[in-house]
Protein backbone atom coordinates (compact mmCIF):
# COMPACT_ATOMS: atom_id res chain seq x y z
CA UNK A 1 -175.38 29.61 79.25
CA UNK A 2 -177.00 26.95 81.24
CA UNK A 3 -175.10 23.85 82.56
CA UNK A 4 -176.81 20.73 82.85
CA UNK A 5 -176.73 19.66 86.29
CA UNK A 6 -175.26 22.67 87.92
CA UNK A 7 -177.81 23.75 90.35
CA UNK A 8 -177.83 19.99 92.09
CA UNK A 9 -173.76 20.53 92.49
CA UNK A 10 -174.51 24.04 93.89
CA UNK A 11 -177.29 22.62 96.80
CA UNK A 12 -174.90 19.64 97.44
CA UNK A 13 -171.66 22.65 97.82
CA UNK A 14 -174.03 24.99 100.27
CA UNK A 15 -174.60 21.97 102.47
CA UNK A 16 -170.78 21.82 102.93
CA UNK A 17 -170.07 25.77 103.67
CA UNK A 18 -170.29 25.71 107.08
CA UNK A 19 -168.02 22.54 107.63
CA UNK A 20 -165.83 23.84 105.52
CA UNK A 21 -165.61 27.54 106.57
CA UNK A 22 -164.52 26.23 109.89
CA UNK A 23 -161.91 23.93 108.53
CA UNK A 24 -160.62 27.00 107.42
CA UNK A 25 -160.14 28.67 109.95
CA UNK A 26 -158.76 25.77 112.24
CA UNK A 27 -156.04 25.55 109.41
CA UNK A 28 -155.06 29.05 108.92
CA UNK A 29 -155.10 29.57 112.95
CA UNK A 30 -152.53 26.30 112.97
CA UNK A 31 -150.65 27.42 109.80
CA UNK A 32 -150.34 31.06 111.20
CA UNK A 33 -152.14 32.33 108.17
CA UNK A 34 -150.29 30.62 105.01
CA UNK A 35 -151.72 27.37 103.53
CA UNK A 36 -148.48 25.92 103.02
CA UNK A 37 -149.29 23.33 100.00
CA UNK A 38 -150.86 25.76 97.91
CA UNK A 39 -148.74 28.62 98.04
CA UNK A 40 -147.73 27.66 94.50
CA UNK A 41 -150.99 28.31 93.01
CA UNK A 42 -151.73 31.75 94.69
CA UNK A 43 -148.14 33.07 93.89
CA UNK A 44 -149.11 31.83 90.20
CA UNK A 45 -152.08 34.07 89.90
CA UNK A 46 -151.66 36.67 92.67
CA UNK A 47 -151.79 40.56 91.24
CA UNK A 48 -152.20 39.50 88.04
CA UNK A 49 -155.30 40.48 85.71
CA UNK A 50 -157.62 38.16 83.48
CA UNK A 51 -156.01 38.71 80.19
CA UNK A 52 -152.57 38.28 81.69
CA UNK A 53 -153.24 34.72 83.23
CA UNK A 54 -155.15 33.89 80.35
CA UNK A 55 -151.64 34.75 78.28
CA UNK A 56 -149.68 32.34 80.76
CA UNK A 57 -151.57 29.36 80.28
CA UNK A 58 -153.24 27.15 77.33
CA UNK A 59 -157.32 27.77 76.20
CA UNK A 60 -159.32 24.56 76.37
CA UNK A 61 -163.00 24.44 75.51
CA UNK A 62 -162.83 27.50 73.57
CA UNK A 63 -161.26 29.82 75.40
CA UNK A 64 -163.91 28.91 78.09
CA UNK A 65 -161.17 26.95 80.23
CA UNK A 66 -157.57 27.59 80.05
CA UNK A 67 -154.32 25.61 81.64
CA UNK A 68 -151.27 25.26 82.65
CA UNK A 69 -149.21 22.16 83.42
CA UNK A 70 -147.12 22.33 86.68
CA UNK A 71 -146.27 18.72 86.82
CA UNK A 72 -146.50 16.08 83.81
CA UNK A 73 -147.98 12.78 84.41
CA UNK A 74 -147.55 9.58 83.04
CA UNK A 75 -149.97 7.17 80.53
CA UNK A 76 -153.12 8.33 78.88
CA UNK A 77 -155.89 10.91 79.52
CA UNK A 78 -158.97 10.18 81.89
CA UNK A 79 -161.31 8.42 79.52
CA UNK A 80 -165.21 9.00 80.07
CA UNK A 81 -166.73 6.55 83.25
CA UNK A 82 -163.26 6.49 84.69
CA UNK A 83 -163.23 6.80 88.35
CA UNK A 84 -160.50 10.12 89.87
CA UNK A 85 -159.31 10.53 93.19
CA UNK A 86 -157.42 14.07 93.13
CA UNK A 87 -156.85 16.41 95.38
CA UNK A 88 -157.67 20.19 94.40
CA UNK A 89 -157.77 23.92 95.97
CA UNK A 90 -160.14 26.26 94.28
CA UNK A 91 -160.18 30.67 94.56
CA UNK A 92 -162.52 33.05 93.39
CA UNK A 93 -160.74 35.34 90.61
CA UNK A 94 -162.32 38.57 89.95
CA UNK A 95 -160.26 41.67 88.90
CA UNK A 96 -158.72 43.76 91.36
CA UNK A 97 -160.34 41.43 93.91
CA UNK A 98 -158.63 37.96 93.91
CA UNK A 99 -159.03 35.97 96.88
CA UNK A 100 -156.12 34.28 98.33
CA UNK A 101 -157.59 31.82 101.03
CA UNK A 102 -159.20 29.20 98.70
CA UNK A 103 -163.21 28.69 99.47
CA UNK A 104 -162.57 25.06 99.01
CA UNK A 105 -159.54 22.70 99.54
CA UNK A 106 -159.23 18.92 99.79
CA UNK A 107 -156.05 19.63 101.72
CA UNK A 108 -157.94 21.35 104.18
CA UNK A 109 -160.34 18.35 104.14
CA UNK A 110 -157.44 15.98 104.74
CA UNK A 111 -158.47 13.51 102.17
CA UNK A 112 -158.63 13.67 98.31
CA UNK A 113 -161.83 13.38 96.18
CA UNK A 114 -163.12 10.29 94.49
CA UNK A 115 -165.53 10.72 91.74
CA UNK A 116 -166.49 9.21 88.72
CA UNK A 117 -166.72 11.29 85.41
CA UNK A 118 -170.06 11.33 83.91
CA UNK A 119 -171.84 10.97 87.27
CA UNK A 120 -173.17 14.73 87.35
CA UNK A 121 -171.04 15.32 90.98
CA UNK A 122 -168.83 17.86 89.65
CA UNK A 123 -168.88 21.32 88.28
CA UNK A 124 -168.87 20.80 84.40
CA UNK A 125 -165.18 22.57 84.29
CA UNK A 126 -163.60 20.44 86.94
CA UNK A 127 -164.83 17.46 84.89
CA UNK A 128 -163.40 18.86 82.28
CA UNK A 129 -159.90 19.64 83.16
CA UNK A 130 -159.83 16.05 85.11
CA UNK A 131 -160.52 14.85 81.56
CA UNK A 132 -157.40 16.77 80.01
CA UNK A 133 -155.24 15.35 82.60
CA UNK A 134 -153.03 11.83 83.27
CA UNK A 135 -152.31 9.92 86.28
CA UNK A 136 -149.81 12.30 88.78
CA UNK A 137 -150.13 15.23 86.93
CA UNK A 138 -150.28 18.85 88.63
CA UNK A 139 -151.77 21.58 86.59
CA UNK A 140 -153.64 24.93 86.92
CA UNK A 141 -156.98 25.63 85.14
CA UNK A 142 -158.99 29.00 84.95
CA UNK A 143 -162.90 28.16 84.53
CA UNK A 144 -165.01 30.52 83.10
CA UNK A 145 -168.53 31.40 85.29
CA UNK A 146 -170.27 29.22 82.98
CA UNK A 147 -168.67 25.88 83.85
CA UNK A 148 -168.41 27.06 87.26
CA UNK A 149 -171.08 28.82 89.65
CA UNK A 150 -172.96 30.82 86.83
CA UNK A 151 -174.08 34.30 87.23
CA UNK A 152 -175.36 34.28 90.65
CA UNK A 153 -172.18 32.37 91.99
CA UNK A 154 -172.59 31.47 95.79
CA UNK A 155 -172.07 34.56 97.70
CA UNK A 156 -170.62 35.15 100.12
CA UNK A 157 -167.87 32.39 99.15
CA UNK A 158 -168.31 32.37 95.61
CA UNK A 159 -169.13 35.85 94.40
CA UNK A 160 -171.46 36.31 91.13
CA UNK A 161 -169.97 35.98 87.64
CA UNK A 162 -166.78 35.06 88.64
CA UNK A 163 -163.86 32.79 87.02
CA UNK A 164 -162.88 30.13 89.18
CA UNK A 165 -158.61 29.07 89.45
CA UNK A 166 -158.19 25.43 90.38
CA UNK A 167 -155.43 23.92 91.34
CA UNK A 168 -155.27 20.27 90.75
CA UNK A 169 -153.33 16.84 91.44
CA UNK A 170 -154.57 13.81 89.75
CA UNK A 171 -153.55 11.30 91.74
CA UNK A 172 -154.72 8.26 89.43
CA UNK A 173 -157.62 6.98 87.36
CA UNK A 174 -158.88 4.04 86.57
CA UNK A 175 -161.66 3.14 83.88
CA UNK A 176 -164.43 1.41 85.51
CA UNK A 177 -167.03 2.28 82.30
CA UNK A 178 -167.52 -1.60 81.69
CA UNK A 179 -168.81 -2.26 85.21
CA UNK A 180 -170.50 0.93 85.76
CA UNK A 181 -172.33 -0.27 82.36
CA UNK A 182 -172.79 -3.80 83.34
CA UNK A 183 -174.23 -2.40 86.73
CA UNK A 184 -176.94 -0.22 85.06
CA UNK A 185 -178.41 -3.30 83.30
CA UNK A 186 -181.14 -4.79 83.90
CA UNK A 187 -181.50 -8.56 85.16
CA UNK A 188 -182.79 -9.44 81.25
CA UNK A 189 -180.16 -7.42 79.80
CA UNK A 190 -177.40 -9.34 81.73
CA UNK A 191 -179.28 -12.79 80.92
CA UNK A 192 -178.07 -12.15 77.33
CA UNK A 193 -175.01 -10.00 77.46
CA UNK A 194 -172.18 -12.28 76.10
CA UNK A 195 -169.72 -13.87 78.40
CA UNK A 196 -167.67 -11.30 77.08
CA UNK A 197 -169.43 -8.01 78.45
CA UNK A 198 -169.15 -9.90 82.22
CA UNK A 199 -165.26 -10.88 81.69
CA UNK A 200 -164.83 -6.73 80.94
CA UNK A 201 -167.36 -5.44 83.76
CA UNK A 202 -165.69 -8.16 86.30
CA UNK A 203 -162.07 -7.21 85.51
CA UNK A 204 -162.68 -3.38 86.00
CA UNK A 205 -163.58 -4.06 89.50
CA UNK A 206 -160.45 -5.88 89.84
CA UNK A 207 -158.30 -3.51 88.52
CA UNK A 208 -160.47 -1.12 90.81
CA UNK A 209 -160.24 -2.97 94.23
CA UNK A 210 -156.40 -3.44 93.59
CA UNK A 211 -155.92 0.31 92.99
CA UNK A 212 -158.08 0.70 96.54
CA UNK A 213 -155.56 -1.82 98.28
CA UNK A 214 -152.80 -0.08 96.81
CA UNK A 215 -154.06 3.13 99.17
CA UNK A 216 -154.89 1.41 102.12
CA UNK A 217 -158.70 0.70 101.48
CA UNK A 218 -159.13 -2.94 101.80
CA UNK A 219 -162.30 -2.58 102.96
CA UNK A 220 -163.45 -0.61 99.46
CA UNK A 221 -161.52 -3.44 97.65
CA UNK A 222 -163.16 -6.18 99.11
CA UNK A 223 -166.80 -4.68 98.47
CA UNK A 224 -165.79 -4.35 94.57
CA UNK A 225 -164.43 -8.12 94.46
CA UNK A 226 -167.20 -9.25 96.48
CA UNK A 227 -169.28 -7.76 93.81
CA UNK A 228 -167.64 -9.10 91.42
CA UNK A 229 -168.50 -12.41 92.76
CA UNK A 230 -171.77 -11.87 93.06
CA UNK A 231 -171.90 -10.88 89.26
CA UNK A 232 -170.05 -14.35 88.21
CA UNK A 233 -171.86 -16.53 90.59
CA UNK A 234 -175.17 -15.25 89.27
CA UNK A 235 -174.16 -16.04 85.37
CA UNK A 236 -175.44 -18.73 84.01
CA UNK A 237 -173.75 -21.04 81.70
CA UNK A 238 -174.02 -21.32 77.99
CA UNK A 239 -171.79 -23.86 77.07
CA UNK A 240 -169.33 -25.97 77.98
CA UNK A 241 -166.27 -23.65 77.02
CA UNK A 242 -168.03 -20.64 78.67
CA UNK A 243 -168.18 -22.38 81.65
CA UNK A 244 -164.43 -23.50 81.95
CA UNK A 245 -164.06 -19.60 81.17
CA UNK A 246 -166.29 -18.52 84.04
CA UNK A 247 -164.34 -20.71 86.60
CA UNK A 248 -161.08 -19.72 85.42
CA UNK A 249 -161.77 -15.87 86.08
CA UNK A 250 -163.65 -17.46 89.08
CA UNK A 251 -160.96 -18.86 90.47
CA UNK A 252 -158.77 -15.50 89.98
CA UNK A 253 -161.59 -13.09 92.07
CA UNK A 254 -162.40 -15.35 94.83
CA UNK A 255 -159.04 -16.25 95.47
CA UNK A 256 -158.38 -12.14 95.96
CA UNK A 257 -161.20 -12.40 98.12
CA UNK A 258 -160.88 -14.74 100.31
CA UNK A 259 -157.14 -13.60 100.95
CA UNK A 260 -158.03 -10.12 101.36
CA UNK A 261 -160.86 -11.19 104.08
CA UNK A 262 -157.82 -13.31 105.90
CA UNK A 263 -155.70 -10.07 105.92
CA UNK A 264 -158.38 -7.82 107.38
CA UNK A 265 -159.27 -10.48 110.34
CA UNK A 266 -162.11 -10.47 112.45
CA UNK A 267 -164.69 -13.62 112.87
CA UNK A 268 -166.80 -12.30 110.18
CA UNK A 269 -164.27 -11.93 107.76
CA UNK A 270 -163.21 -15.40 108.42
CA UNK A 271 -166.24 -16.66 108.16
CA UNK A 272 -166.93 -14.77 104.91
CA UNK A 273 -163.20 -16.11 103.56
CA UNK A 274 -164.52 -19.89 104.69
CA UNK A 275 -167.54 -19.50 102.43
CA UNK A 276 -166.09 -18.14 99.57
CA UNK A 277 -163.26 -20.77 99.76
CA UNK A 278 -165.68 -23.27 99.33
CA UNK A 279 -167.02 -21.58 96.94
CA UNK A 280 -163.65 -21.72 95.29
CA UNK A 281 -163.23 -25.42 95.12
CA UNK A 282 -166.46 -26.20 93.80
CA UNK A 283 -165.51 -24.33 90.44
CA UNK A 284 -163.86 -27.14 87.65
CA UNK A 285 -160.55 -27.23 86.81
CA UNK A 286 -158.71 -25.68 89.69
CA UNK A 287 -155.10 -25.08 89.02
CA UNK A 288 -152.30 -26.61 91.77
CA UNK A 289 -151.88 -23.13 92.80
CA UNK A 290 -155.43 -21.81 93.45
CA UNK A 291 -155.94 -25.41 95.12
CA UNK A 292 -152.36 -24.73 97.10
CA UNK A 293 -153.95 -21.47 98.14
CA UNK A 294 -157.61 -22.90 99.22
CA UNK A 295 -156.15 -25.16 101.44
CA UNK A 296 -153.67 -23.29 102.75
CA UNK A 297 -156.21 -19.93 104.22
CA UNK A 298 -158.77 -22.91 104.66
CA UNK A 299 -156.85 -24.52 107.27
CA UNK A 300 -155.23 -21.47 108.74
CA UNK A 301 -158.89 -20.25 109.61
CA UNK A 302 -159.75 -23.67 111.44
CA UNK A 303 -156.71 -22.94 113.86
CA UNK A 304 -157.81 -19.70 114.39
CA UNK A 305 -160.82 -21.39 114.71
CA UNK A 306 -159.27 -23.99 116.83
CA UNK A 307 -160.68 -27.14 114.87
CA UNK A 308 -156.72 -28.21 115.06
CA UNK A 309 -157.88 -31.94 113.41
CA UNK A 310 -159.49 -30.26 109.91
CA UNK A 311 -156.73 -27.26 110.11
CA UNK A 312 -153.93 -29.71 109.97
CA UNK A 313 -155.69 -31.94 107.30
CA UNK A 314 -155.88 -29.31 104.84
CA UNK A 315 -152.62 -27.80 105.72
CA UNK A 316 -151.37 -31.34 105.10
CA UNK A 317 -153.15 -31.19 101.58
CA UNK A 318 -151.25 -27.88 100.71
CA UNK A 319 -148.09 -28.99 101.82
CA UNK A 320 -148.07 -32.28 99.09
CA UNK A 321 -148.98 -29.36 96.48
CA UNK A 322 -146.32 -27.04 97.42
CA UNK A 323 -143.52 -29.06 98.91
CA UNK A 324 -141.50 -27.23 101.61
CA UNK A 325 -143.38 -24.33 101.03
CA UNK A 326 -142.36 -21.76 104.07
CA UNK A 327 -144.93 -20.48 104.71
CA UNK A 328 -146.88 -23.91 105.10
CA UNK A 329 -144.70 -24.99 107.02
CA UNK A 330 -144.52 -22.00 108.99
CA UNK A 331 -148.38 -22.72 109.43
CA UNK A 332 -148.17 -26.43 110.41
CA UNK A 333 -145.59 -25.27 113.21
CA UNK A 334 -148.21 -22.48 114.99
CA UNK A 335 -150.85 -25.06 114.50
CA UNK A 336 -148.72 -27.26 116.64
CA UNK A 337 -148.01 -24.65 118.84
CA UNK A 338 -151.21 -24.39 119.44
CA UNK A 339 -152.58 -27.59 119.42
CA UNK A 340 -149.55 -28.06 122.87
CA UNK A 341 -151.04 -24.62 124.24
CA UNK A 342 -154.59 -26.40 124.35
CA UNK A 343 -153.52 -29.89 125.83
CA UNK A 344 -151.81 -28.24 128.13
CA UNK A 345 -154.91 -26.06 129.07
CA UNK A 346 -157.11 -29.34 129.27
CA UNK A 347 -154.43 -30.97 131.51
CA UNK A 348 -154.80 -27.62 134.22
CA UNK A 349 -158.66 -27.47 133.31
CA UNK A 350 -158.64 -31.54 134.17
CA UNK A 351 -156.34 -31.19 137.43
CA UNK A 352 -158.20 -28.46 138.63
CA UNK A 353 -161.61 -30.27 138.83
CA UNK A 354 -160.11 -33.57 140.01
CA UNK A 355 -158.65 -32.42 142.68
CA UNK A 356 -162.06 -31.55 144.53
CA UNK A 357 -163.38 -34.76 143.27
CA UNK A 358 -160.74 -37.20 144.82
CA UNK A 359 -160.60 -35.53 147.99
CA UNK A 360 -157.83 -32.82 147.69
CA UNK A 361 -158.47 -29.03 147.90
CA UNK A 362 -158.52 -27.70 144.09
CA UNK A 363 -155.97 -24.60 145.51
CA UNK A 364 -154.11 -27.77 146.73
CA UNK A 365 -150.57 -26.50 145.05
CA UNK A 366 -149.14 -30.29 145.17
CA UNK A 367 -150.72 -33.20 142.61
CA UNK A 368 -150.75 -36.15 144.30
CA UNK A 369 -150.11 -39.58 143.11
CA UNK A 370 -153.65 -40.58 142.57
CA UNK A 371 -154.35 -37.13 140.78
CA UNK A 372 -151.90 -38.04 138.25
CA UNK A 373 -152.84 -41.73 137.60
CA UNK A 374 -155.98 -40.50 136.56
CA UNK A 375 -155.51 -37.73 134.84
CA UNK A 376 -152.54 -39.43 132.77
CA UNK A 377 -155.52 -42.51 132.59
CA UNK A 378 -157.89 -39.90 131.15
CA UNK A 379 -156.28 -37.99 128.87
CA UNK A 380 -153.91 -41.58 127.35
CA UNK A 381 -157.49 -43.05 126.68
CA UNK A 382 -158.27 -39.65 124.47
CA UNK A 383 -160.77 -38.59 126.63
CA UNK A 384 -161.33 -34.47 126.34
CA UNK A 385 -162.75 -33.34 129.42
CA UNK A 386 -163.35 -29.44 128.24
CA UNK A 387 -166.56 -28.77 127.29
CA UNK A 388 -168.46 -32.16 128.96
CA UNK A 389 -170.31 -31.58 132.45
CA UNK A 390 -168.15 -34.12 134.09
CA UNK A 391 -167.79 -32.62 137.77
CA UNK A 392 -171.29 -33.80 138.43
CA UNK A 393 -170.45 -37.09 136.96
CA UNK A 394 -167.61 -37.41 139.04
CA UNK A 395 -169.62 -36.34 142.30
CA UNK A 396 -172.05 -38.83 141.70
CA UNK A 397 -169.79 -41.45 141.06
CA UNK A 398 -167.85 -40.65 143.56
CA UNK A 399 -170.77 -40.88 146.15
CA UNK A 400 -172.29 -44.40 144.69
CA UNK A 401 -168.49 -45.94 144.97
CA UNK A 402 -168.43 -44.59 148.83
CA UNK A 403 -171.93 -45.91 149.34
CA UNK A 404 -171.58 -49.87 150.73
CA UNK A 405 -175.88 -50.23 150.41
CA UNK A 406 -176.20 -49.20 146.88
CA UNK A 407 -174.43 -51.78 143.65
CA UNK A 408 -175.83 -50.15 140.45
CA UNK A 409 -176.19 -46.09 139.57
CA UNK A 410 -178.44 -46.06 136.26
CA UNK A 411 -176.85 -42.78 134.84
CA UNK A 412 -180.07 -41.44 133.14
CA UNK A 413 -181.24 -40.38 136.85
CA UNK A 414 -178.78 -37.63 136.94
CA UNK A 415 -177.45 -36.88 132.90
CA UNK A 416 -177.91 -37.78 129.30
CA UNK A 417 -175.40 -39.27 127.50
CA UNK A 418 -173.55 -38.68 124.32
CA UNK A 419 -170.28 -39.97 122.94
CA UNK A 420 -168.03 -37.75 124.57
CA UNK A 421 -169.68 -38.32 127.87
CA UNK A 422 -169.90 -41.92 127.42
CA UNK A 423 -166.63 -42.41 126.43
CA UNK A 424 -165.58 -40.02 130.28
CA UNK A 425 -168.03 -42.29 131.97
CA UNK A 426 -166.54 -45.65 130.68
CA UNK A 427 -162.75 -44.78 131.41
CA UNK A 428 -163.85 -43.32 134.59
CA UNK A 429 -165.74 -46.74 135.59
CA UNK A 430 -162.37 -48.60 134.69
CA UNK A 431 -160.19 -46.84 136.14
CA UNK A 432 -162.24 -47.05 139.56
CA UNK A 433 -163.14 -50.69 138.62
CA UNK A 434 -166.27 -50.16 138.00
CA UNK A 435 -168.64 -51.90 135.54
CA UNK A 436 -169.92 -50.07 132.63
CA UNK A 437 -173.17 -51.58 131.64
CA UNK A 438 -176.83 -51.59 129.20
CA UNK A 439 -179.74 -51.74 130.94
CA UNK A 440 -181.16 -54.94 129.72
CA UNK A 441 -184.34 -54.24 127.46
CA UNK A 442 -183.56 -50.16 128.12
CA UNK A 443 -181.64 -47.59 126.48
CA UNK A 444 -180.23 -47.15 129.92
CA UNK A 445 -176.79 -46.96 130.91
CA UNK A 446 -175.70 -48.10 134.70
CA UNK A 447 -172.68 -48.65 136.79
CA UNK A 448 -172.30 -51.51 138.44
CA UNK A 449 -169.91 -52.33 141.44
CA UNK A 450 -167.59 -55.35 140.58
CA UNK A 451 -167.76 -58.42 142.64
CA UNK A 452 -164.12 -59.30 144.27
């Protein structure tokens, strides 16, 4: 009997032998021999014949697969397209010559297996007993050569002809045949799929990426909603109801999104959470909530961000939608932390340069009276020193005020202006009663000394 698809699973296996071979004996050096989590399974068949652990367990396929149940599970059978993650230890069984050290193990791996039924990456009688089995449930299964490794098997491992015990742990399921069917269409296909088909595919890689959270894989569960996105923001509209549909279920995946890209951090992520919030708010009728929400992750990425003046606007917004809301309010109270931590920061940044500039050693540890008048002048007129290259500004200034022979210093011979700078230059000419001045018939900016 020939199994469709069974010599590609037997190249991708030999690729693994060597890997594995050495996993094995790393764990049997550290376990002194005895693989402790599937001791079960070899006491279960150990010195016993075929026809005797045939009579212990339950025929499937015709006698071609047999089990036993170890451990029930709970809800319904894998259905076809479902996506398993299990964990499984598999032995050669041969009369008179059953191995006991499994020749593969996803507990000797470390990490459990996740494949999709019907995708041709499993030998036909794993797929099969994965399809007899619910989410949780432990069982045994013999496999006949046929829906194993054949005739020739994969010696030395897997020896010719021979039946194959599995032991097996469903961990969960979940069907993902809707989006795995959406996926395989074609752009024209999708064009005139009904909303309907979308709304399916779309919520099976929600239920997907919340089963991935659920493990630890936010990563995984942010590529499947990001998909999903993708999928929705690509539909086009075919009425007016449709539409109010499409934003609705919108509004549900990019708002697991954009939170999940907040949780997992980084600059990118934020950046990516930032876009798809806006993303968010252009969809139509936006519930309180998912608007609460927006604003909320909107403005607690502009103070990470530092942008303190949009942060607290939309944190403002939130609050009015959610009043007393802790955790908004929790927000608004780091933002003001940090908004402090940063004019304090501008006030050292400030003193530091001034010093030097009004004739007092920067390491001077002492801030003398004239420091302070015009530092307090600066910063009380609102202007924000970080960021502008004032110290040269200050130099020259400085010099032109010390120098009796000269009355004007037209500023474009040593900067260029913008509103930040011109708005340091201007204080700074008050405050050392200076004149601020237009060049007459230029777009020229000078400083003139005042007459007494």
């Amino acid at each position: 009997m020939v199994i469709d698809g069974l010599e590609t699973n037997l190249n991708s296996r030999a690729e693994e032998d060597e890997n594995f071979r050495e996993s094995l004996l790393k764990a049997k050096a550290l376990e002194g021999g005895k693989l402790q989590s599937i001791e079960g399974a070899i006491e279960f068949f150990s010195g016993k014949d075929l026809a005797d652990l045939q009579n212990q367990m339950n025929p499937l396929r015709n006698g071609m697969i047999y089990k036993k149940i170890i451990r029930k599970g709970s809800g319904s059978i894998v259905p076809p397209k479902a996506l398993t993650t299990y964990h499984y230890a598999s032995f050669c069984f041969i009369d008179g010559a059953n191995e006991e050290d499994p020749f593969d193990s996803t507990y000797l791996r470390g990490t459990p297996f996740r494949k999709r039924i019907d995708s041709g990456r499993m030998i036909p009688g794993v797929e099969v007993a994965l399809r007899s089995m619910k989410n949780d449930e432990q069982s045994y299964f013999l496999i006949h050569p046929d829906y194993a490794y054949g005739a020739l098997g994969m010696p030395p491992r897997i020896l010719p002809d021979c039946w194959i015990f599995c032991m097996i742990h469903l961990l969960r399921w979940y069907d993902c045949a809707s989006a795995t069917e959406y996926e395989q269409m074609t752009e024209e296909e999708r064009a005139a799929a009904p909303w309907s088909t979308l709304r399916k595919a779309v919520e099976s890689l929600v239920t997907a990426a919340k089963a991935a959270e659920s493990r630890g894989d936010a990563g995984h569960a942010v590529r499947l909603l990001n998909k999903a996105k993708g999928w929705l923001l690509n539909r086009g509209m075919k009425s007016e109801e449709e539409e109010l549909e499409i934003s609705e279920v919108s509004a549900k995946v990019f708002r697991l999104l954009f939170i999940r890209l907040f949780k997992l951090g980084s600059e990118k992520n934020y950046k990516t959470a930032l876009k798809t919030i806006n993303e968010t708010l252009h969809l139509k009728g936006l519930s309180d909530l998912a608007l609460t929400q927006c604003y909320f992750y909107k403005g607690a990425i502009l103070r990470i961000f530092k942008d303190f003046k949009k942060a607290r606007y939309f944190l403002t917004e939130a609050s009015k939608l959610r009043n007393r809301d802790e955790k908004i309010l929790n927000e608004l109270e780091e933002l003001e932390k940090d908004e402090n931590k940063e004019k304090e920061l501008e006030r050292a940044f400030a003193a530091k340069a001034v010093r030097g500039s009004i004739g007092i050693p920067a390491s001077h540890p002492q801030k003398s009276v004239a420091e302070k008048d015009l530092i307090n002048y600066l910063t009380s007129n609102g202007v924000k020193l970080e960021g502008l290259d004032w110290e040269s500004v200050l130099e020259k200034v400085e010099s032109f005020r010390n120098d009796g022979a000269r009355h004007e210093l037209i500023l474009p011979d040593f900067m260029c202006l913008d509103m930040e700078m011109m708005k340091f230059v201007k204080n700074l000419s008050d405050y050392f009663r200076l004149s601020f001045e237009e060049v007459e018939g230029f777009q020229l900016f000078k400083i003139v000394k005042r007459k007494n």
